[in-house]
N, C-alpha and C. Protein backbone atom coordinates (compact mmCIF):
# COMPACT_ATOMS: atom_id res chain seq x y z
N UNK A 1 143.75 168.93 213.88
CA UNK A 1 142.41 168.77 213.41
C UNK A 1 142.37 167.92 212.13
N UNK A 2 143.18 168.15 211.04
CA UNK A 2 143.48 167.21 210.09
C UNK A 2 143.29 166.02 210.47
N UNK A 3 144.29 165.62 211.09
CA UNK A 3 144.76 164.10 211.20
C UNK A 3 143.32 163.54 212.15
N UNK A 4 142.87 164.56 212.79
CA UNK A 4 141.43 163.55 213.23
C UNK A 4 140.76 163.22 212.28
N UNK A 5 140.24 164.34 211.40
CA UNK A 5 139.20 164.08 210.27
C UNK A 5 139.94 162.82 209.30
N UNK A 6 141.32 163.12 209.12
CA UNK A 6 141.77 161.59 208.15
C UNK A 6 141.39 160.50 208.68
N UNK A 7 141.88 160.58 210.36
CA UNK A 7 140.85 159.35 210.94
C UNK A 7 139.85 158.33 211.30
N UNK A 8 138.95 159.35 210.76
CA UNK A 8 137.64 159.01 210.81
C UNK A 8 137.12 158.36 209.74
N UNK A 9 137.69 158.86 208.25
CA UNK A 9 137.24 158.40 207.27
C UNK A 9 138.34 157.10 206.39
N UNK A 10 138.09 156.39 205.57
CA UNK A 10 138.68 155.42 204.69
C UNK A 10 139.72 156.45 203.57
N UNK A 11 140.68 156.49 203.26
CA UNK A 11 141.28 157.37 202.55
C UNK A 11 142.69 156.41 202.03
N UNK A 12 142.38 156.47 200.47
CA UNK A 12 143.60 155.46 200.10
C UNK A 12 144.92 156.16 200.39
N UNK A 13 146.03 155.20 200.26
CA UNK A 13 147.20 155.56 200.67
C UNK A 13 148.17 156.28 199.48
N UNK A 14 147.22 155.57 197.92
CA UNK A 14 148.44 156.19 196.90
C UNK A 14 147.08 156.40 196.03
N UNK A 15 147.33 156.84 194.95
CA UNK A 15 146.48 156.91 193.35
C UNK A 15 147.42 156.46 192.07
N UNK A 16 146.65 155.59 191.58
CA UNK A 16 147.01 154.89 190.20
C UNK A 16 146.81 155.95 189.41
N UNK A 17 148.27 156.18 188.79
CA UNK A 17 148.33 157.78 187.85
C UNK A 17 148.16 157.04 186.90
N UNK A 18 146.95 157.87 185.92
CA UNK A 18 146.46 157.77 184.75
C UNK A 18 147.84 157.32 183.81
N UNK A 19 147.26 156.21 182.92
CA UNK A 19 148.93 155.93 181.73
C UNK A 19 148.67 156.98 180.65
N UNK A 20 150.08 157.40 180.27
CA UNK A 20 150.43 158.54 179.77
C UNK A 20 150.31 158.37 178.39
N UNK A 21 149.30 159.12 177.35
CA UNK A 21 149.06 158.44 175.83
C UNK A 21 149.94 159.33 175.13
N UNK A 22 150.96 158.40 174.38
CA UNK A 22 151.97 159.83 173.75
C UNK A 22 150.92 160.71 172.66
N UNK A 23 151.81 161.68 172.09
CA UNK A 23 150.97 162.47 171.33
C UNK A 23 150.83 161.98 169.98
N UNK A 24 151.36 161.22 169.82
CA UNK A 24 151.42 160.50 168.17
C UNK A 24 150.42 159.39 168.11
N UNK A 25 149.81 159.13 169.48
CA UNK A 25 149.32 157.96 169.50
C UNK A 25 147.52 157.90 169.09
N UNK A 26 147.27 157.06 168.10
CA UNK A 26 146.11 156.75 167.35
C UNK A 26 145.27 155.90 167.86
N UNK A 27 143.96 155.56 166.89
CA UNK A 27 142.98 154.50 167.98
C UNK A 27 142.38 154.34 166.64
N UNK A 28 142.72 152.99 166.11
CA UNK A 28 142.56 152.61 165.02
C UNK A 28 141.44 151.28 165.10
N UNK A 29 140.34 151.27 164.76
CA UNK A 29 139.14 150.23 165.01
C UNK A 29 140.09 148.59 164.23
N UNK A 30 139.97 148.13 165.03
CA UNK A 30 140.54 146.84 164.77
C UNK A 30 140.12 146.38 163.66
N UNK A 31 138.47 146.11 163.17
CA UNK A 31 137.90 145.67 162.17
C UNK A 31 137.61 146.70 161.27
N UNK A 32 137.70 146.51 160.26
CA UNK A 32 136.72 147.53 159.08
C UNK A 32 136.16 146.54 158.19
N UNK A 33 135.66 146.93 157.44
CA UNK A 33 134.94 146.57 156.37
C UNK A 33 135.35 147.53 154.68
N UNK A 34 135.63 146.60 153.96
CA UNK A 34 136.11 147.16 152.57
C UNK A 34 135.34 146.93 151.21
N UNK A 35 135.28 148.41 150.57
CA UNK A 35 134.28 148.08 149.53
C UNK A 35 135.55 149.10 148.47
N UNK A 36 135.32 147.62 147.31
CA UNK A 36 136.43 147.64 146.86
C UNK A 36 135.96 147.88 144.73
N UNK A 37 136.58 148.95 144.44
CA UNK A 37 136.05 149.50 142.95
C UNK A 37 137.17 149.06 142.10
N UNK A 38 137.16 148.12 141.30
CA UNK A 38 138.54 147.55 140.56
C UNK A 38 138.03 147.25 138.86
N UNK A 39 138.18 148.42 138.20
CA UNK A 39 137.74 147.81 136.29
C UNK A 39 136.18 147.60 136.88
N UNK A 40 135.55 148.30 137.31
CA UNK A 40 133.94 148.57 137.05
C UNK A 40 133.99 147.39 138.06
N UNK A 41 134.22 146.58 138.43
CA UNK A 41 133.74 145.50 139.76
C UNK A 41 133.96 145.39 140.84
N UNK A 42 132.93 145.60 142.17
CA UNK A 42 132.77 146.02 143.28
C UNK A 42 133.06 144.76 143.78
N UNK A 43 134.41 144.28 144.91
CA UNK A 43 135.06 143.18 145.49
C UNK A 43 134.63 143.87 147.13
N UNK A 44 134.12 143.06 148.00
CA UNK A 44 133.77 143.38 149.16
C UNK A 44 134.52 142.40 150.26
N UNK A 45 135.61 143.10 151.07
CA UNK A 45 136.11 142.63 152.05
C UNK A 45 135.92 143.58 153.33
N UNK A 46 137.04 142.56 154.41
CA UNK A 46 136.97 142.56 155.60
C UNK A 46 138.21 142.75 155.78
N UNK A 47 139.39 143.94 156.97
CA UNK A 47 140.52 143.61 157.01
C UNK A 47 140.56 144.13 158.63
N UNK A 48 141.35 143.34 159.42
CA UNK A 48 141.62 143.70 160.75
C UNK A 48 143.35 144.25 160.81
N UNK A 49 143.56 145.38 161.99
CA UNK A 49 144.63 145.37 162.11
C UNK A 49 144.87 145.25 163.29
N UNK A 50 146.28 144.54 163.70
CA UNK A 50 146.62 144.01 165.10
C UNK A 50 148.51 144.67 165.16
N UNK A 51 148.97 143.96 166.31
CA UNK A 51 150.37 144.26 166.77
C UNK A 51 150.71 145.54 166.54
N UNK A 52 150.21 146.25 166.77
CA UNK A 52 150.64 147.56 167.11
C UNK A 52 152.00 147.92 167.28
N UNK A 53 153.12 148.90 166.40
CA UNK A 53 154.36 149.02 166.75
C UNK A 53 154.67 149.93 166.63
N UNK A 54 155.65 150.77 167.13
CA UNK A 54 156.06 152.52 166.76
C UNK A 54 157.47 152.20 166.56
N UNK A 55 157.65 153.20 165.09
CA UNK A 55 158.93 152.60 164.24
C UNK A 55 159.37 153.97 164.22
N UNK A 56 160.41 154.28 164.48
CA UNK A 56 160.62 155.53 164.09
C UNK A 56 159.73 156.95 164.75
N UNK A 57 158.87 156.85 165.68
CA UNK A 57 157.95 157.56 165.48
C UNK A 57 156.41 157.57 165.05
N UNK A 58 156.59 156.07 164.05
CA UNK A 58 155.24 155.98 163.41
C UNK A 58 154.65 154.97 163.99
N UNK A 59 153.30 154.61 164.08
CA UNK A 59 152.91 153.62 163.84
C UNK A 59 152.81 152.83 162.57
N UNK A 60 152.56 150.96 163.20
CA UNK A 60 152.87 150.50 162.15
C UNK A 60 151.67 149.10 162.58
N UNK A 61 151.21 148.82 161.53
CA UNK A 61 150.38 147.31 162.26
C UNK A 61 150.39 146.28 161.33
N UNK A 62 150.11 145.15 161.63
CA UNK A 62 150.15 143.63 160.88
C UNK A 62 148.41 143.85 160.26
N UNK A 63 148.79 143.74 159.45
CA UNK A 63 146.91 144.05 158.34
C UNK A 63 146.68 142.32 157.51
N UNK A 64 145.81 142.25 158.07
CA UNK A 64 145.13 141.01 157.36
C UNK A 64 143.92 141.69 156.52
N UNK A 65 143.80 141.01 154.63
CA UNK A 65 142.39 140.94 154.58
C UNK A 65 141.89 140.27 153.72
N UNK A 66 140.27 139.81 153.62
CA UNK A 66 140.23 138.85 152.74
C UNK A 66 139.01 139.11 152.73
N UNK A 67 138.63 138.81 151.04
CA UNK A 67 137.53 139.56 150.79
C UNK A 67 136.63 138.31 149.94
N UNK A 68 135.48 138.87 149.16
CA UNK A 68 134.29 137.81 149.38
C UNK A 68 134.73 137.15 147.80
N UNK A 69 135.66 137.43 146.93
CA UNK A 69 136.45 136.49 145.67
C UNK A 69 137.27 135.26 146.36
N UNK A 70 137.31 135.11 147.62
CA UNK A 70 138.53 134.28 148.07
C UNK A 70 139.85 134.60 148.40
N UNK A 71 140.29 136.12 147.94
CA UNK A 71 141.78 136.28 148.00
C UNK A 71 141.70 136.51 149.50
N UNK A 72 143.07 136.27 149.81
CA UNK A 72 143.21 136.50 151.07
C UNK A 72 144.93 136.86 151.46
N UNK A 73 144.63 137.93 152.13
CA UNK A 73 145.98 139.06 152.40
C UNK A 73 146.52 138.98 153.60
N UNK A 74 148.00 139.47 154.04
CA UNK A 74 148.92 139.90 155.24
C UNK A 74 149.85 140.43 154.96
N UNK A 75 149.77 141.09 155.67
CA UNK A 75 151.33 142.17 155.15
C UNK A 75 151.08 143.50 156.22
N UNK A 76 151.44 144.75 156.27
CA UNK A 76 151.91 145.68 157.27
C UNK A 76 151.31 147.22 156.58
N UNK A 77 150.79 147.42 157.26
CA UNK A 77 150.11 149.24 157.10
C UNK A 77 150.88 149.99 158.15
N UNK A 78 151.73 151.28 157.62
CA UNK A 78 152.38 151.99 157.96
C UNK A 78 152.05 153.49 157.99
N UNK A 79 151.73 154.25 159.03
CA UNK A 79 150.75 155.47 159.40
C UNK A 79 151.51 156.53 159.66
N UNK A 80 151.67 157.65 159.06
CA UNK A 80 152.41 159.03 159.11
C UNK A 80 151.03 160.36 158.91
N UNK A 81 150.53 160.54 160.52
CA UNK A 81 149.52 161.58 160.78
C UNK A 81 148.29 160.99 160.34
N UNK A 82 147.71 161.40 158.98
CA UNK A 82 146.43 160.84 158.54
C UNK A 82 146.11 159.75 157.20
N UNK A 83 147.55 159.83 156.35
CA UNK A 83 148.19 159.33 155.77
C UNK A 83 148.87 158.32 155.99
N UNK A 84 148.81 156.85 154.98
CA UNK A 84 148.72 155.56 155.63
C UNK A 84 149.54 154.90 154.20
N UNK A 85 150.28 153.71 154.23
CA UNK A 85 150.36 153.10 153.36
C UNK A 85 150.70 151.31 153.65
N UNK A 86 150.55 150.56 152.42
CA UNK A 86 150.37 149.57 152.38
C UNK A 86 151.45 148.49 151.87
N UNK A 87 151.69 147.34 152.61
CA UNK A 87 152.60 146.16 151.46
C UNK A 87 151.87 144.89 151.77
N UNK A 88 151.28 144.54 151.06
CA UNK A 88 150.78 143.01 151.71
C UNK A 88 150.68 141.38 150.26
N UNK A 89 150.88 140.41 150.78
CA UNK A 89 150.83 139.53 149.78
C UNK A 89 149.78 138.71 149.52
N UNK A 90 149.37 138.26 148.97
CA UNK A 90 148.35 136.68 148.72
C UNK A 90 149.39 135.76 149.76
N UNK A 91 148.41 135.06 150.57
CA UNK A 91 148.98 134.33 151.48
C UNK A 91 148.94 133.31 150.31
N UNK A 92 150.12 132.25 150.51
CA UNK A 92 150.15 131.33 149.74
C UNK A 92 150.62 131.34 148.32
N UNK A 93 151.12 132.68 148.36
CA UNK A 93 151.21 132.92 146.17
C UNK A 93 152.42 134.20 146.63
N UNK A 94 152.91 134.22 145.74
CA UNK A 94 153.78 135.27 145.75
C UNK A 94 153.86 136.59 145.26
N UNK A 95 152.51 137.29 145.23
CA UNK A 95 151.66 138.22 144.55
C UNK A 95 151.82 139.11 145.80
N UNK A 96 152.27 140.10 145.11
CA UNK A 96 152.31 141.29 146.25
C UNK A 96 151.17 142.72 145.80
N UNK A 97 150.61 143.13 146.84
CA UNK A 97 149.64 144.50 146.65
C UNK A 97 150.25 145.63 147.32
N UNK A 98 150.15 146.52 146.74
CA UNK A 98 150.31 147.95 147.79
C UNK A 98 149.38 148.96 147.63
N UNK A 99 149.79 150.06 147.98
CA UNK A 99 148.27 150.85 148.00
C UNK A 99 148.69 152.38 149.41
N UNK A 100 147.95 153.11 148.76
CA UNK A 100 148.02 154.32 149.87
C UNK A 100 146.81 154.96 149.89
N UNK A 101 147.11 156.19 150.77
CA UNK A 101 145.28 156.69 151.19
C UNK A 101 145.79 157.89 152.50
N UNK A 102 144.05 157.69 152.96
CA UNK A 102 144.15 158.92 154.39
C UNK A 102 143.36 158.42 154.99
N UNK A 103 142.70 158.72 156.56
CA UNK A 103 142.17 158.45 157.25
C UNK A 103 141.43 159.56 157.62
N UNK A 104 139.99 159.26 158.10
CA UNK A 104 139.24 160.96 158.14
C UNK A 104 139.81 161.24 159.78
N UNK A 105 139.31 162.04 160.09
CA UNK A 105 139.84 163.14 161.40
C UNK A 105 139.78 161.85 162.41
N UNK A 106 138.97 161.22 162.28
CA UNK A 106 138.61 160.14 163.87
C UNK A 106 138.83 158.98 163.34
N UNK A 107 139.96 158.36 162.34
CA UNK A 107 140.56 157.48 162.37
C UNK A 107 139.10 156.14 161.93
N UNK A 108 138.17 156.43 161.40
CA UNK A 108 137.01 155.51 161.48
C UNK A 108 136.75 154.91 159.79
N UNK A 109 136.98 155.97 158.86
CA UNK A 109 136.92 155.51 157.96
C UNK A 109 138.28 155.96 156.91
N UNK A 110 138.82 155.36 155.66
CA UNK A 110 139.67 155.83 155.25
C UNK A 110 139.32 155.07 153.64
N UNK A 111 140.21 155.64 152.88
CA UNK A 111 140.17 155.72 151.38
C UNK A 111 141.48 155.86 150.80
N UNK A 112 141.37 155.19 149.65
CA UNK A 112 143.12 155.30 148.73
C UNK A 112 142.70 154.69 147.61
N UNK A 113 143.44 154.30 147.15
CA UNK A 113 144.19 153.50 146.15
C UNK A 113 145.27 152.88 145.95
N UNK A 114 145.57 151.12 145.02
CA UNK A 114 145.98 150.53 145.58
C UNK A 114 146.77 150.17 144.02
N UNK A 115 148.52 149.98 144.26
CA UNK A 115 149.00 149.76 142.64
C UNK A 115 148.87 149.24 141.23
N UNK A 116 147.62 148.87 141.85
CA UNK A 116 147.09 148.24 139.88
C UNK A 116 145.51 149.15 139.59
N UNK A 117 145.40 150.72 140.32
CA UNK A 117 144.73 151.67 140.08
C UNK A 117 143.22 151.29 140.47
N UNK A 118 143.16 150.24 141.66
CA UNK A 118 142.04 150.37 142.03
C UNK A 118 141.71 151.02 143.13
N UNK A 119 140.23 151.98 143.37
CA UNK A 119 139.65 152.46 144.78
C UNK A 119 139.62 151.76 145.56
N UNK A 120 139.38 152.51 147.16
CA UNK A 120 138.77 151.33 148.17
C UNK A 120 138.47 152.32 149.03
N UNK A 121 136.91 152.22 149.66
CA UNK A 121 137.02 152.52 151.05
C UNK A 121 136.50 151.82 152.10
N UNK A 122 136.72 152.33 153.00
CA UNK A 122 136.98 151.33 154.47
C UNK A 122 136.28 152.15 155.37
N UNK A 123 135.24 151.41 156.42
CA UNK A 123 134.48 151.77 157.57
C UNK A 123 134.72 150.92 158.46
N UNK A 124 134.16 150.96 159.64
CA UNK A 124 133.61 150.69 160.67
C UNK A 124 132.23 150.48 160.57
N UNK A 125 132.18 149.25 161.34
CA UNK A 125 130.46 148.99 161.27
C UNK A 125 129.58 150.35 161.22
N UNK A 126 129.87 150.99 162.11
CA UNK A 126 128.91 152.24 161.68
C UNK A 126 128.75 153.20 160.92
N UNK A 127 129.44 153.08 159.82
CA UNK A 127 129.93 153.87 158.73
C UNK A 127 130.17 154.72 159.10
């Protein structure tokens, strides 16, 4: 009786098993937006992160950013749970920044500080 009823109807032969998301694995908005508190003056950038890599366990990504003074950054953000840190240079100059912080529960917005004791926080278009 089976094999009639399979008969009758269209019935695929296999199923595409869902890809398996490890447990460490994050979902980090590519773009943010940065509003930046440095000696009383508010610097407003933009920083994307791309290439995605797991080092050890961690993630790790290529961080670009460049904000509305002209400077403009690359260098690598390195992620342990909600807790994040920073190395990046002035493209073109040999000026290096760093900086650490956290990320709220859904990875959307985050906050730190960066080695010459300035704030920053960071959204997503939708704050």
């Amino acid at each position: 009786m089976f094999s009639s009823l399979l008969s009758k109807v269209n019935v695929p032969s296999f199923f595409k098993p869902e890809p398996i998301r490890p447990k460490n694995a994050i979902s980090i908005a590519a773009n943010l937006s940065f509003d930046i508190n440095c000696s009383g003056q508010k610097i407003l950038g933009r920083a994307s992160f791309s290439n995605r890599k797991v080092v050890a366990g961690k993630p790790q990504y290529t961080l670009f950013y460049e904000n509305n003074l002209g400077g403009r950054y690359q260098g690598l953000v390195k992620i342990a749970d909600k807790k994040f840190q920073f190395r990046m240079k002035v493209i073109g100059k040999n000026i290096v920044a760093t900086g650490t912080g956290s990320f709220n529960s859904s990875y959307t917005r985050l906050k730190g500080t960066t080695s010459d004791n300035c704030s920053f926080i960071a959204f997503t278009d939708g704050r």
